[in-house]
N, C-alpha and C. Protein backbone atom coordinates (compact mmCIF):
# COMPACT_ATOMS: atom_id res chain seq x y z
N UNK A 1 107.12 -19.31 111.00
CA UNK A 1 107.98 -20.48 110.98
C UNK A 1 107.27 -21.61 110.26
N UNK A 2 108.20 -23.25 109.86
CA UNK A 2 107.38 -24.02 109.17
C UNK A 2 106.28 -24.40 109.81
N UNK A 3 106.61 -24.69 111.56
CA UNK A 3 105.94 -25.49 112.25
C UNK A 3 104.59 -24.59 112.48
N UNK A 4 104.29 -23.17 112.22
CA UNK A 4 103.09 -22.86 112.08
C UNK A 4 102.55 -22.62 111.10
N UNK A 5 102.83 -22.92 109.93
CA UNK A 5 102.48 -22.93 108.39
C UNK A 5 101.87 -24.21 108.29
N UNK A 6 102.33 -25.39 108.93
CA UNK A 6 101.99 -27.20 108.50
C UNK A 6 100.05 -26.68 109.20
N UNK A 7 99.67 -26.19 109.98
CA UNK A 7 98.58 -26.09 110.22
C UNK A 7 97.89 -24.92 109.71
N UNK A 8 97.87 -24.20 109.24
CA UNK A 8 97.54 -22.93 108.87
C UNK A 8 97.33 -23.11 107.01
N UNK A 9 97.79 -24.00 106.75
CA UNK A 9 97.17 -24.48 105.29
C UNK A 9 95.63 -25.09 105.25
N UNK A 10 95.32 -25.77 105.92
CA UNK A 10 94.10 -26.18 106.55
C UNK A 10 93.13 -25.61 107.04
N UNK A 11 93.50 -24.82 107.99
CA UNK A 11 92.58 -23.70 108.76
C UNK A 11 92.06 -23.14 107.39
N UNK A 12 93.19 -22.56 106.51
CA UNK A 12 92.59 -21.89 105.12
C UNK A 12 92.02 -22.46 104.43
N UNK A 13 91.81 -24.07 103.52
CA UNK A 13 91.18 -24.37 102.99
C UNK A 13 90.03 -24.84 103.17
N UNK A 14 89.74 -25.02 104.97
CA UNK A 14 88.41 -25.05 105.83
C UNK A 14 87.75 -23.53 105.02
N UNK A 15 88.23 -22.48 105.78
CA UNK A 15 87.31 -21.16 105.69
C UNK A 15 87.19 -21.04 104.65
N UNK A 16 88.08 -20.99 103.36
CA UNK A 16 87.70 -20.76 102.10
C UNK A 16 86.29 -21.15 101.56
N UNK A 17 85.80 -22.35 101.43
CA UNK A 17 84.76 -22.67 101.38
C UNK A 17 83.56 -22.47 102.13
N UNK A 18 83.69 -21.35 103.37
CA UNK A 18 82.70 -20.86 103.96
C UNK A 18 82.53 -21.47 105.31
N UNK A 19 83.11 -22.51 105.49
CA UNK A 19 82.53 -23.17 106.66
C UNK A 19 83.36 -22.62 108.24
N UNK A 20 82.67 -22.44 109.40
CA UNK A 20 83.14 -22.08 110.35
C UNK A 20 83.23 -23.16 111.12
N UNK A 21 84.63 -23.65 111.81
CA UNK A 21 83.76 -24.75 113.17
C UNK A 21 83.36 -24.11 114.27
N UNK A 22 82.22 -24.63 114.97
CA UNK A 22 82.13 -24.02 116.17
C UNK A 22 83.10 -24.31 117.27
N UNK A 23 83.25 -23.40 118.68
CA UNK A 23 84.13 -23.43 119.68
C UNK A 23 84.36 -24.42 120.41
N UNK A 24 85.21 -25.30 120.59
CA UNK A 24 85.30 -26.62 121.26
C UNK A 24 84.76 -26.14 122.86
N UNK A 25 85.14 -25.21 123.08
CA UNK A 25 84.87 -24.58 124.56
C UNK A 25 83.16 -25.01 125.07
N UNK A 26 82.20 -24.63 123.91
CA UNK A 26 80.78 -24.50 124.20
C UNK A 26 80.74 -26.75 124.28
N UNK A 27 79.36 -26.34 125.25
CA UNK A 27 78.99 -27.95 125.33
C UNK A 27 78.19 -28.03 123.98
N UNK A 28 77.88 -29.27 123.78
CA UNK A 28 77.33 -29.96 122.52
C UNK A 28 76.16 -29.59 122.62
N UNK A 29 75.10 -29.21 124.01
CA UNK A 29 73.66 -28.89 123.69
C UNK A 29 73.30 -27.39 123.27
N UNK A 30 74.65 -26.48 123.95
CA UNK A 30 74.68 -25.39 123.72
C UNK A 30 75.05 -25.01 122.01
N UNK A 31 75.37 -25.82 121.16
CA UNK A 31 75.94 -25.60 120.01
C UNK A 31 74.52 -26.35 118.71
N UNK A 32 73.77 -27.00 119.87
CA UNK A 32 72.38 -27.85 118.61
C UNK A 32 72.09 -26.38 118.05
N UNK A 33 71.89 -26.85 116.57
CA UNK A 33 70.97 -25.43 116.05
C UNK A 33 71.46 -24.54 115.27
N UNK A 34 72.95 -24.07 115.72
CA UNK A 34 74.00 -23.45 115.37
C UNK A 34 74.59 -23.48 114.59
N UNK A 35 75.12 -22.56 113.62
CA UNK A 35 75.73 -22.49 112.08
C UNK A 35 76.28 -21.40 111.68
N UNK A 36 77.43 -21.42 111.28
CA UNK A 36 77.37 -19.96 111.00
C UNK A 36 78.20 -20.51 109.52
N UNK A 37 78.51 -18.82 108.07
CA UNK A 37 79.07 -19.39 107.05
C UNK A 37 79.74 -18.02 106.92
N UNK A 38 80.79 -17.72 106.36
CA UNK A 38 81.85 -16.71 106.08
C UNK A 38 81.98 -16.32 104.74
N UNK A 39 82.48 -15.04 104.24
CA UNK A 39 83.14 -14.99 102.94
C UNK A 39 84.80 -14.44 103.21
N UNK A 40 85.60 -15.65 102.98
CA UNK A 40 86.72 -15.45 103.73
C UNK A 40 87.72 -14.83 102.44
N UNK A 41 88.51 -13.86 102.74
CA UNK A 41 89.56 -12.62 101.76
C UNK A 41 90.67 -13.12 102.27
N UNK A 42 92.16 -13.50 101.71
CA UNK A 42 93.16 -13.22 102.19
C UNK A 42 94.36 -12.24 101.25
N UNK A 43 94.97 -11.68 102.26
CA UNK A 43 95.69 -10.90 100.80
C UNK A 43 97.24 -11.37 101.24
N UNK A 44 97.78 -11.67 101.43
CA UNK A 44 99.71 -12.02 101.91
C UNK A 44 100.55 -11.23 100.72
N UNK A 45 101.39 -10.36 101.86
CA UNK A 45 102.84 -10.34 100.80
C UNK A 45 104.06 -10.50 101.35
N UNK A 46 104.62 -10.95 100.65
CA UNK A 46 106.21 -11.13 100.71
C UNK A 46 107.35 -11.28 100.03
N UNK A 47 108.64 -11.45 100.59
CA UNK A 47 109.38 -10.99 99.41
C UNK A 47 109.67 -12.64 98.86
N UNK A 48 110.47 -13.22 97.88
CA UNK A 48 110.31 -13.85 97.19
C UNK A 48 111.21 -15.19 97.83
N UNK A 49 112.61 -14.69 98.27
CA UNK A 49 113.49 -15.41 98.87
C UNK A 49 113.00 -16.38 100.82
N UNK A 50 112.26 -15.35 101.05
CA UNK A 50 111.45 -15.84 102.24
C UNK A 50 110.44 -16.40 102.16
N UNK A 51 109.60 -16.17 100.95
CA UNK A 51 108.49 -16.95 100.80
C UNK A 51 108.44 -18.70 100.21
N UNK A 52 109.52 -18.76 99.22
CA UNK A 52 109.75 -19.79 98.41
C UNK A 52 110.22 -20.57 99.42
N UNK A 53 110.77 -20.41 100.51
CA UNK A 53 111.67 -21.70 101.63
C UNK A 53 110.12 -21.83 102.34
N UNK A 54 109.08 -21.82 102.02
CA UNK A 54 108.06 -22.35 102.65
C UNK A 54 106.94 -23.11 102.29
N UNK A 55 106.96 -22.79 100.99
CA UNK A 55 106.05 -23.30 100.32
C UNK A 55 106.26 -24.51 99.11
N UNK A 56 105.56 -25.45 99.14
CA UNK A 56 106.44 -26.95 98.11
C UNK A 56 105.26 -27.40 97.03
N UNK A 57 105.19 -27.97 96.05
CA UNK A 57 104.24 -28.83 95.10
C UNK A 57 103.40 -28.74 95.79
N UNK A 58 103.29 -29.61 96.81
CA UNK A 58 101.88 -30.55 97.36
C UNK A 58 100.73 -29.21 97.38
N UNK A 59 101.36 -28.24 98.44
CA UNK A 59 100.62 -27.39 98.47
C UNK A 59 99.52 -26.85 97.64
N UNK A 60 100.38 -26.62 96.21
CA UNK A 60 99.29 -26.71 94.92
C UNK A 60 98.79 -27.99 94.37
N UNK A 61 99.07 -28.86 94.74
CA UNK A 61 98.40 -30.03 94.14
C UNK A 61 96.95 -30.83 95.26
N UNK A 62 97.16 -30.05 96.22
CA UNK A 62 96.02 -30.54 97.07
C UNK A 62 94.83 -29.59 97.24
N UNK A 63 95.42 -28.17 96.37
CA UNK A 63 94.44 -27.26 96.73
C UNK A 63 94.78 -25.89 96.82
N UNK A 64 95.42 -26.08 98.07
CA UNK A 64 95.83 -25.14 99.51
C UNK A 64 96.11 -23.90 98.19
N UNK A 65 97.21 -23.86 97.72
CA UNK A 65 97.77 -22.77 96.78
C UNK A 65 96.85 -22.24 95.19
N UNK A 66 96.23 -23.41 95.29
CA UNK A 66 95.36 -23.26 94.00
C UNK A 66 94.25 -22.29 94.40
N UNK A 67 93.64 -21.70 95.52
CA UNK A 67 92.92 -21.07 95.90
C UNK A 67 93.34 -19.48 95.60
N UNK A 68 94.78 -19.07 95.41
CA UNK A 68 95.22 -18.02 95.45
C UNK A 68 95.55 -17.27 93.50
N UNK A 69 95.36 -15.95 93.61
CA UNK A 69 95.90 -15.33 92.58
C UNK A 69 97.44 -14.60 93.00
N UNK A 70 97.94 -14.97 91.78
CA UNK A 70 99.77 -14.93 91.99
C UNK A 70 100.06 -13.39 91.73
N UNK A 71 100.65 -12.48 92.05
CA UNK A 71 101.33 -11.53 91.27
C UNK A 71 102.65 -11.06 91.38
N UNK A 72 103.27 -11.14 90.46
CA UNK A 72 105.08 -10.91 91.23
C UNK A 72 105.71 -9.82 90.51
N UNK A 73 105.69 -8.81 91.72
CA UNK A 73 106.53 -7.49 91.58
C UNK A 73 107.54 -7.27 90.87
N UNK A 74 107.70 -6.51 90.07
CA UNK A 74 108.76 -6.49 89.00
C UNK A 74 110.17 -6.19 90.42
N UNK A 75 111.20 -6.33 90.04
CA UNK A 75 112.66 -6.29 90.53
C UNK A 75 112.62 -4.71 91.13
N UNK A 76 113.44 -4.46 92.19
CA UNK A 76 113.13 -3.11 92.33
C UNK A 76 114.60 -2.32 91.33
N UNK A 77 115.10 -1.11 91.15
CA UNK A 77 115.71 -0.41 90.43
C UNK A 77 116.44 0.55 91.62
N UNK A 78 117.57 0.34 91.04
CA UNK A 78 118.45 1.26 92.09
C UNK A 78 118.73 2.65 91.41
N UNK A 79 117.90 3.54 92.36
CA UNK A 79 118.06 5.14 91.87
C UNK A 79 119.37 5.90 92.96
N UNK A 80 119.68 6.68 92.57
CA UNK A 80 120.33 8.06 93.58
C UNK A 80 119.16 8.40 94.58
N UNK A 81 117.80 8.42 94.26
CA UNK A 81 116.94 9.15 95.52
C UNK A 81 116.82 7.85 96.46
N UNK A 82 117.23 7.02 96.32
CA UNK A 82 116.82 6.26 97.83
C UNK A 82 117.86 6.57 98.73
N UNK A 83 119.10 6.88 98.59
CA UNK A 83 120.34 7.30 99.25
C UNK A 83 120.05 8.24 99.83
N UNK A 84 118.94 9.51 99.08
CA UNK A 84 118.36 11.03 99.71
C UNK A 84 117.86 10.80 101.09
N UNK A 85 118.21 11.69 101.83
CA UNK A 85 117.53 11.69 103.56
C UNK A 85 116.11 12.94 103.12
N UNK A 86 114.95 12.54 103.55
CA UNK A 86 114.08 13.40 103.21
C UNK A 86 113.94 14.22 104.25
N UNK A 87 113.92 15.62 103.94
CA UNK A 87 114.04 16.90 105.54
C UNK A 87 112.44 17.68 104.98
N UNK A 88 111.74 17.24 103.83
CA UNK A 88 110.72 17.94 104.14
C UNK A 88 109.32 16.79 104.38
N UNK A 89 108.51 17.94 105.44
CA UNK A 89 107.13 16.85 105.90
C UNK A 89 106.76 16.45 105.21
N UNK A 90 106.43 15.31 105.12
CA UNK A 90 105.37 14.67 104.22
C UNK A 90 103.62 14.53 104.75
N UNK A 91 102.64 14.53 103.59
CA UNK A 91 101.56 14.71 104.35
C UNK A 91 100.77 12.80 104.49
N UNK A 92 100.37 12.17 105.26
CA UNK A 92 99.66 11.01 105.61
C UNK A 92 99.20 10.94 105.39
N UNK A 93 98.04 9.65 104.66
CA UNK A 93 96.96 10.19 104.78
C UNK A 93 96.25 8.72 103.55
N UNK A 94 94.91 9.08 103.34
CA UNK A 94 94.56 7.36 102.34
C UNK A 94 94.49 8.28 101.03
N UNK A 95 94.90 7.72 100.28
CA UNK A 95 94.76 7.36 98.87
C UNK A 95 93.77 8.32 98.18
N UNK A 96 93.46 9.45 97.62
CA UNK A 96 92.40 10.43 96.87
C UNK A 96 91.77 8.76 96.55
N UNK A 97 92.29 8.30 95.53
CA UNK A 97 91.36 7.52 94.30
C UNK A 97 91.36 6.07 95.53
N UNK A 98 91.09 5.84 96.78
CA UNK A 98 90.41 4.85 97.67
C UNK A 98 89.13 5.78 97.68
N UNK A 99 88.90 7.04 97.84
CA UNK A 99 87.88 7.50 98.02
C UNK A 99 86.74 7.64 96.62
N UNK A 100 87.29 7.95 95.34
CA UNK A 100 86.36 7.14 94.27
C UNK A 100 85.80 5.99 93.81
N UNK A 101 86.60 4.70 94.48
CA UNK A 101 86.36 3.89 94.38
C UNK A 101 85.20 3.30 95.50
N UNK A 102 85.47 4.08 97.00
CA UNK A 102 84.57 3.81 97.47
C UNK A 102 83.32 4.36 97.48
N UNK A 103 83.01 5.55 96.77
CA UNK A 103 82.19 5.81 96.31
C UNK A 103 80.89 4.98 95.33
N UNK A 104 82.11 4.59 94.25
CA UNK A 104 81.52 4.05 93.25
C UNK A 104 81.34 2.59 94.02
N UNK A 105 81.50 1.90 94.17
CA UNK A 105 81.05 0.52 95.04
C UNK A 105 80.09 0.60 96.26
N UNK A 106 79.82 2.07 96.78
CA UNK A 106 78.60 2.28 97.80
C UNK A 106 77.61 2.79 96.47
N UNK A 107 77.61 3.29 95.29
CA UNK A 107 76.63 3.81 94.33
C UNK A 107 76.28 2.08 93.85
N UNK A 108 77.02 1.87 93.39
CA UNK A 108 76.42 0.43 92.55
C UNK A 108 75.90 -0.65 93.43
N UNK A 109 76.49 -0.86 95.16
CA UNK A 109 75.44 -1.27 96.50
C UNK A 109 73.90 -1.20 96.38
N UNK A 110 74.13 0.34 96.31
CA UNK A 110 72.52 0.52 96.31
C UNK A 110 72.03 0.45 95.54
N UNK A 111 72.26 0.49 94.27
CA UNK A 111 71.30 -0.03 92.93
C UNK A 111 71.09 -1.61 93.15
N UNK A 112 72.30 -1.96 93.41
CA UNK A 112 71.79 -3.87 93.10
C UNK A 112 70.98 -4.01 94.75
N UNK A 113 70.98 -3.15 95.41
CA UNK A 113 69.85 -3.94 96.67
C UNK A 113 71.03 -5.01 97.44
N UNK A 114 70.44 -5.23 98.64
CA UNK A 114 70.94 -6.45 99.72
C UNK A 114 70.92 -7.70 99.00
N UNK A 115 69.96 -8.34 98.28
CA UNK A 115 69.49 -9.70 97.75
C UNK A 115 70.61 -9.91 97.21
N UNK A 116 71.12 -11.08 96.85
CA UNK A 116 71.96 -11.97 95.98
C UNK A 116 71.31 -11.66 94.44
N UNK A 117 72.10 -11.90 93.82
CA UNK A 117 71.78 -11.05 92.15
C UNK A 117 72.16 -12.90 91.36
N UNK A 118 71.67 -13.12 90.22
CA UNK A 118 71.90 -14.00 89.49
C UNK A 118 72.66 -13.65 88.71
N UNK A 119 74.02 -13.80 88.16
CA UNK A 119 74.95 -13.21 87.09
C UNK A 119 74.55 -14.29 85.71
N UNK A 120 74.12 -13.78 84.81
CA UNK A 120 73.98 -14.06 83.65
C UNK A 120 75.33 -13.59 82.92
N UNK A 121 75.25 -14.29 80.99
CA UNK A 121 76.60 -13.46 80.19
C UNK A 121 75.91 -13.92 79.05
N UNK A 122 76.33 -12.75 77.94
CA UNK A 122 76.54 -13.15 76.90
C UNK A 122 76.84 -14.09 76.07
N UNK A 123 76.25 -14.45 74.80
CA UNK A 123 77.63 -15.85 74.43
C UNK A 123 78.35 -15.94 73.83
N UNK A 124 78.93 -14.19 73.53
CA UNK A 124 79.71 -13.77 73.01
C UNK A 124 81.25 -14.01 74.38
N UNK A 125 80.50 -13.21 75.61
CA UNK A 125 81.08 -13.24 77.08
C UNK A 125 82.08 -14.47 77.28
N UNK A 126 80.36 -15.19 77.28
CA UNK A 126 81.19 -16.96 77.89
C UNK A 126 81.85 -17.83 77.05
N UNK A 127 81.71 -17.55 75.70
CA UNK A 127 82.69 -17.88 74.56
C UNK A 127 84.45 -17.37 74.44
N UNK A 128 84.74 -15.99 74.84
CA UNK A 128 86.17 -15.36 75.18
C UNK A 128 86.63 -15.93 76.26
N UNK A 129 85.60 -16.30 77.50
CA UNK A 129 86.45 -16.90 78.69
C UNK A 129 86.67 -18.08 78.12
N UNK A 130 85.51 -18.99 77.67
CA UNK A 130 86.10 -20.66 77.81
C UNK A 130 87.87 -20.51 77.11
N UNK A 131 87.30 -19.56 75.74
CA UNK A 131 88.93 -19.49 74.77
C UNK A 131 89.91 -19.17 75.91
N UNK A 132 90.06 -18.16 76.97
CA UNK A 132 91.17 -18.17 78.02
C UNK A 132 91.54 -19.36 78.34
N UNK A 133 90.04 -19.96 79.06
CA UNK A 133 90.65 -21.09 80.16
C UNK A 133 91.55 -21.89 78.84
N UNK A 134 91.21 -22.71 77.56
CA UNK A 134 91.56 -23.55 76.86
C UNK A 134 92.87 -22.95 76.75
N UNK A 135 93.69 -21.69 76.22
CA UNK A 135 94.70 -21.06 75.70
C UNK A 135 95.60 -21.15 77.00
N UNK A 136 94.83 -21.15 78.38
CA UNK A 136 95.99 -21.07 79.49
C UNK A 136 96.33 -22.50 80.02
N UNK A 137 95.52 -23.56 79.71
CA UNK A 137 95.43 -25.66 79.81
C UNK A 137 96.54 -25.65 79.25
N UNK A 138 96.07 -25.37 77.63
CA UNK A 138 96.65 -25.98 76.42
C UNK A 138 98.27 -25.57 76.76
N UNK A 139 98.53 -24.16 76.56
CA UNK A 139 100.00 -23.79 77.19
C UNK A 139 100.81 -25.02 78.22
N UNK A 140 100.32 -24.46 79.26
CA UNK A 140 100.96 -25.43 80.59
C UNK A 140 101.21 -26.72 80.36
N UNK A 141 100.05 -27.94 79.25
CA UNK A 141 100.22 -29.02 79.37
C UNK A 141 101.47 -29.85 78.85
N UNK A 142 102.31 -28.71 78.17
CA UNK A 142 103.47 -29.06 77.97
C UNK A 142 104.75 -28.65 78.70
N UNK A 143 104.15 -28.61 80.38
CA UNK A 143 105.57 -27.97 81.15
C UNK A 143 105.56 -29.55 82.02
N UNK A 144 106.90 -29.33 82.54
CA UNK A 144 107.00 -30.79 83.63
C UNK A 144 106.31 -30.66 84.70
N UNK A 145 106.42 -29.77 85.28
CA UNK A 145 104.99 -29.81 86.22
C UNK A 145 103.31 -29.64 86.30
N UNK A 146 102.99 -30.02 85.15
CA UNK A 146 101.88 -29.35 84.51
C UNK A 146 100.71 -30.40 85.80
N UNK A 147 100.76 -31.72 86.66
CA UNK A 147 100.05 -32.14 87.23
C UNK A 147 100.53 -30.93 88.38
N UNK A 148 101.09 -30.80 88.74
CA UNK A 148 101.09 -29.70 90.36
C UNK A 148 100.62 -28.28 89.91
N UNK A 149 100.28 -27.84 88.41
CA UNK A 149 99.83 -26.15 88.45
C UNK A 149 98.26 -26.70 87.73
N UNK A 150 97.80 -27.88 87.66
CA UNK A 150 96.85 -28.01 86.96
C UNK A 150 95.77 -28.04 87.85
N UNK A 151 95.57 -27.54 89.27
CA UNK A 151 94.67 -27.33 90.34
C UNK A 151 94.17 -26.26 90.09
N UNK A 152 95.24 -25.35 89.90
CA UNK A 152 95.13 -23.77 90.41
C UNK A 152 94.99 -23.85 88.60
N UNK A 153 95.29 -23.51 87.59
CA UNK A 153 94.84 -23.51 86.40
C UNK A 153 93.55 -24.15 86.55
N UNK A 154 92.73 -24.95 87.11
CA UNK A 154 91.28 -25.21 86.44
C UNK A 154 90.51 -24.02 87.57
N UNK A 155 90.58 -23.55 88.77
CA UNK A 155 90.79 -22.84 89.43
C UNK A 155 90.34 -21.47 89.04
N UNK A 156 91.37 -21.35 88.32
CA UNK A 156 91.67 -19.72 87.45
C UNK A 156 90.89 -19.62 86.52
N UNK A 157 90.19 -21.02 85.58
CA UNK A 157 89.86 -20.69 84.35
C UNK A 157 88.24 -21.01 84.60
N UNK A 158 87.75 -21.90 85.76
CA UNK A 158 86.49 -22.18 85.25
C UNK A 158 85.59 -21.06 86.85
N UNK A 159 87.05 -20.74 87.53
CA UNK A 159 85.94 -19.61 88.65
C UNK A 159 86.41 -18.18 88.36
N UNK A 160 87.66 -18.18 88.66
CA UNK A 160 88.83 -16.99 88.80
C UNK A 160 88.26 -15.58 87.51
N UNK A 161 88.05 -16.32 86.23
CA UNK A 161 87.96 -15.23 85.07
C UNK A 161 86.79 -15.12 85.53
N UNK A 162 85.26 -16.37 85.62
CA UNK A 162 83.92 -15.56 86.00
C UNK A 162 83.43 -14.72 86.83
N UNK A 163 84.12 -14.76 87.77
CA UNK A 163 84.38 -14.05 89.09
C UNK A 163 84.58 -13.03 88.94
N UNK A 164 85.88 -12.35 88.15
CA UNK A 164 86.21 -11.28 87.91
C UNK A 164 85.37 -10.29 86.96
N UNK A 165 85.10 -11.14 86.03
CA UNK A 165 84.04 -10.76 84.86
C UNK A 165 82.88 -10.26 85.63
N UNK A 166 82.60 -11.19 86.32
CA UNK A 166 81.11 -10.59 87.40
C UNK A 166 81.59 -9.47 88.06
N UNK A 167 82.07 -9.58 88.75
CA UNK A 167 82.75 -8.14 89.63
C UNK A 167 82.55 -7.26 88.85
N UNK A 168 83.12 -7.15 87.65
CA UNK A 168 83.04 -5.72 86.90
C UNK A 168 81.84 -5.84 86.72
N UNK A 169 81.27 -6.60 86.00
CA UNK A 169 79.44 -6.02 85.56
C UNK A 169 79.08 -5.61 86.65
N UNK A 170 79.00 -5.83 87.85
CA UNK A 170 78.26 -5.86 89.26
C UNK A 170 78.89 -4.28 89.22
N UNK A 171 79.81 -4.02 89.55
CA UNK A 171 80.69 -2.75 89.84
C UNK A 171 79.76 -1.64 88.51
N UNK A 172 79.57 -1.97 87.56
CA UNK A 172 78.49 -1.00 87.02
C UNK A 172 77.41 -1.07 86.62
N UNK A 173 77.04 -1.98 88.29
CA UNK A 173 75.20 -2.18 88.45
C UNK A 173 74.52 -3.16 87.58
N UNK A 174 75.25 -3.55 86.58
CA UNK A 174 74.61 -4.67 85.38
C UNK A 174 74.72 -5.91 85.94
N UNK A 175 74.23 -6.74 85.96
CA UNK A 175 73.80 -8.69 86.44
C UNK A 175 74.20 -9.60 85.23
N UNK A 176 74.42 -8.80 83.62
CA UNK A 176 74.92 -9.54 82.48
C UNK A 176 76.59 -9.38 82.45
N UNK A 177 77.04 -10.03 82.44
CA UNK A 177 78.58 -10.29 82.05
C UNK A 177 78.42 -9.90 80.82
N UNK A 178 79.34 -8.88 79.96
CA UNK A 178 79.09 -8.55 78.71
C UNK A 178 80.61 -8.86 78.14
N UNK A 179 80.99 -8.55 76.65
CA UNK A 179 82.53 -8.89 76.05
C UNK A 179 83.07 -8.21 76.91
N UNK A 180 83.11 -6.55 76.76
CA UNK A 180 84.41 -5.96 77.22
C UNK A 180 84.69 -6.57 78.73
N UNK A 181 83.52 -7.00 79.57
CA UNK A 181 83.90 -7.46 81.00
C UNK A 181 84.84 -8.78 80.80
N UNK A 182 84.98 -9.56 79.95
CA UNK A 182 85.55 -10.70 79.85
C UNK A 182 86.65 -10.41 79.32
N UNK A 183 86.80 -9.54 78.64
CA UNK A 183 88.17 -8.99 77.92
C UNK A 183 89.11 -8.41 78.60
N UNK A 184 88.49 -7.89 79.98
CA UNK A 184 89.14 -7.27 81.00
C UNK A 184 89.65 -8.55 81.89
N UNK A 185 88.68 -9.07 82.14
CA UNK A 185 88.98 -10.10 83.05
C UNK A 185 90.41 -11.23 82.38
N UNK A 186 90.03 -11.64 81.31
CA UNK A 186 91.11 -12.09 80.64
C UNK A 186 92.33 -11.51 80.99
N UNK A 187 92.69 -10.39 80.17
CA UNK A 187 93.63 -8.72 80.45
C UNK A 187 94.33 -9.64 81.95
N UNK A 188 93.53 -9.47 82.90
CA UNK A 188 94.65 -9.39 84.00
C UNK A 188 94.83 -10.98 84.81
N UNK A 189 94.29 -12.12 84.15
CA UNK A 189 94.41 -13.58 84.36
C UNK A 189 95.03 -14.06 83.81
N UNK A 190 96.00 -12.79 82.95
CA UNK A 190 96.70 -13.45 81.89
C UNK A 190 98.24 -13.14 82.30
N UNK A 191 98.41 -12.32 83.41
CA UNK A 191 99.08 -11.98 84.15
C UNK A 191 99.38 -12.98 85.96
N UNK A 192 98.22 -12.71 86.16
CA UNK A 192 97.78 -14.61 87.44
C UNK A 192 98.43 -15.21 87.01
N UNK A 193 98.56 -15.87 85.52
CA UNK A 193 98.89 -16.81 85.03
C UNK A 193 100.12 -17.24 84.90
N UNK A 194 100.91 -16.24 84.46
CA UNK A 194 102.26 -16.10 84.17
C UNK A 194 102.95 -16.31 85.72
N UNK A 195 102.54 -15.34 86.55
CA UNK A 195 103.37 -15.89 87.95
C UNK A 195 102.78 -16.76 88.55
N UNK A 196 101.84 -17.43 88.79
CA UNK A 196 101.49 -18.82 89.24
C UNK A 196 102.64 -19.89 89.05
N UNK A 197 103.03 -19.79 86.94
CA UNK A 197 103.48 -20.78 86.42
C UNK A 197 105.03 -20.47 87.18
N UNK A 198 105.33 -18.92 87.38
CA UNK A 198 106.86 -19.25 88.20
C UNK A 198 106.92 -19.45 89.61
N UNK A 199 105.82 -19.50 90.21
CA UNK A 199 105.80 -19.70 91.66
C UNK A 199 106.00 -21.08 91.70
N UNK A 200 105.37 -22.05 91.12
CA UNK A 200 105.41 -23.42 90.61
C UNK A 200 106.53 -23.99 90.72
N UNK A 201 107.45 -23.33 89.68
CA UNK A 201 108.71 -23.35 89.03
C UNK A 201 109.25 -23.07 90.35
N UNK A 202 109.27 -22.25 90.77
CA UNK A 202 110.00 -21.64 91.85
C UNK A 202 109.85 -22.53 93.07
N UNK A 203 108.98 -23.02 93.57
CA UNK A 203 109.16 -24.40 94.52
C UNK A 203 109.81 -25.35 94.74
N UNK A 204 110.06 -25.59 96.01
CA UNK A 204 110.54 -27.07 96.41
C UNK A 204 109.73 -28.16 95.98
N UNK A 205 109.79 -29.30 95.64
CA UNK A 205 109.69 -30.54 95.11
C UNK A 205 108.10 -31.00 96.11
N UNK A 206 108.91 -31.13 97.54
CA UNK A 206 108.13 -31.32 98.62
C UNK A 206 108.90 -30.98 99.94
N UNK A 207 107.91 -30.93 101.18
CA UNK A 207 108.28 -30.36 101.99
C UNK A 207 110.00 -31.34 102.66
N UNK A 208 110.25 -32.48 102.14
CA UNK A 208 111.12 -32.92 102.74
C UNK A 208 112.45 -32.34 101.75
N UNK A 209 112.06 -32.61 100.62
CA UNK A 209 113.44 -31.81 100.05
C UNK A 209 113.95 -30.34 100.66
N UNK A 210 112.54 -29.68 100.98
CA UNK A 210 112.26 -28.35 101.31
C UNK A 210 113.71 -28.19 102.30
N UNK A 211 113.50 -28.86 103.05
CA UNK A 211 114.24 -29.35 104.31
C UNK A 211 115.46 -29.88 104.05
């Protein structure tokens, strides 16, 4: 509902940044000393008509939404087999290729060690991203809402692509960001990008119009 969404924007942009509060429950001497820090994941889905009556501008303009990567499901397609009643078993079960992947992310674990790794790049690397971030600014700065998507666009372009870029080098044990990792990373921020700009579009004004 709205009335548990108005708080739950907050809670998220607390944890995002790592920080935990401690339990109001514990006394203040019991809490001296105490710290703790998170790496907080969220993944949400939903369908488009339920999601949009909840979400308004501000949201991306304070943050809250700018934290997220967009992706929007193509339309579904009406076949004859969804009408089919299925009479034979089907088998349950995870995914063959969850199990290569987890493979390969417990192989490249143990090469990079427990320690925190320094990600270096090319300047071939960090030259293709800056060109993203500039090519995905430059675009937007000519839409009417370009101050409410211009959170989540600096967002996307100066963490979102390095991030990703790192991931892949990391994913095959390397600490250098190289081209093709940035070319990839590009590849699918270029896609973020596109539905961000209609989620945007797709919003209420603010939460009172919302209403």
């Amino acid at each position: 509902t709205k009335d548990w969404m108005r708080t739950l924007e907050y809670f998220f942009a607390d944890w995002y940044g790592g920080d935990v509060e401690p339990s109001n429950k514990i006394r203040l001497k019991e809490l001296r000393g105490k710290s703790a820090k998170t790496s907080f994941n969220t993944h949400m889905v939903a369908t488009p008509d339920r999601l949009l009556e909840l979400i308004d501008t501000e949201m991306f303009s304070t943050g809250f939404m700018a934290r997220y990567n967009w992706f929007w499901a193509p339309e579904p397609v009406d076949t004859d087999a969804q009408y089919e009643a299925t009479l034979t078993a089907t088998e349950r079960g995870v995914n063959p290729q969850v199990y290569t992947l987890a493979i390969d992310l417990t192989d490249a674990a143990k090469r990079l060690g427990d320690e925190p790794h320094a990600i270096s790049a090319t300047p071939e690397a960090l030259t293709r991203l800056k060109e993203a971030y500039k090519a995905f600014d430059k675009r937007a700065k000519g839409h009417e809402r370009y101050k409410t998507m211009d959170p989540s666009i600096k967002r996307l372009g100066r963490e979102t692509l390095f991030k990703c870029a790192a991931l892949l080098a990391l994913y095959e044990g390397r600490t250098e960001i190289g081209l093709k990792d940035a070319i990839i990373a590009v590849y699918y921020a270029q896609d973020w990008y596109r539905d961000l700009i209609r989620a945007v579009e797709a919003a209420s004004e603010s939460e009172f119009s919302s209403d």
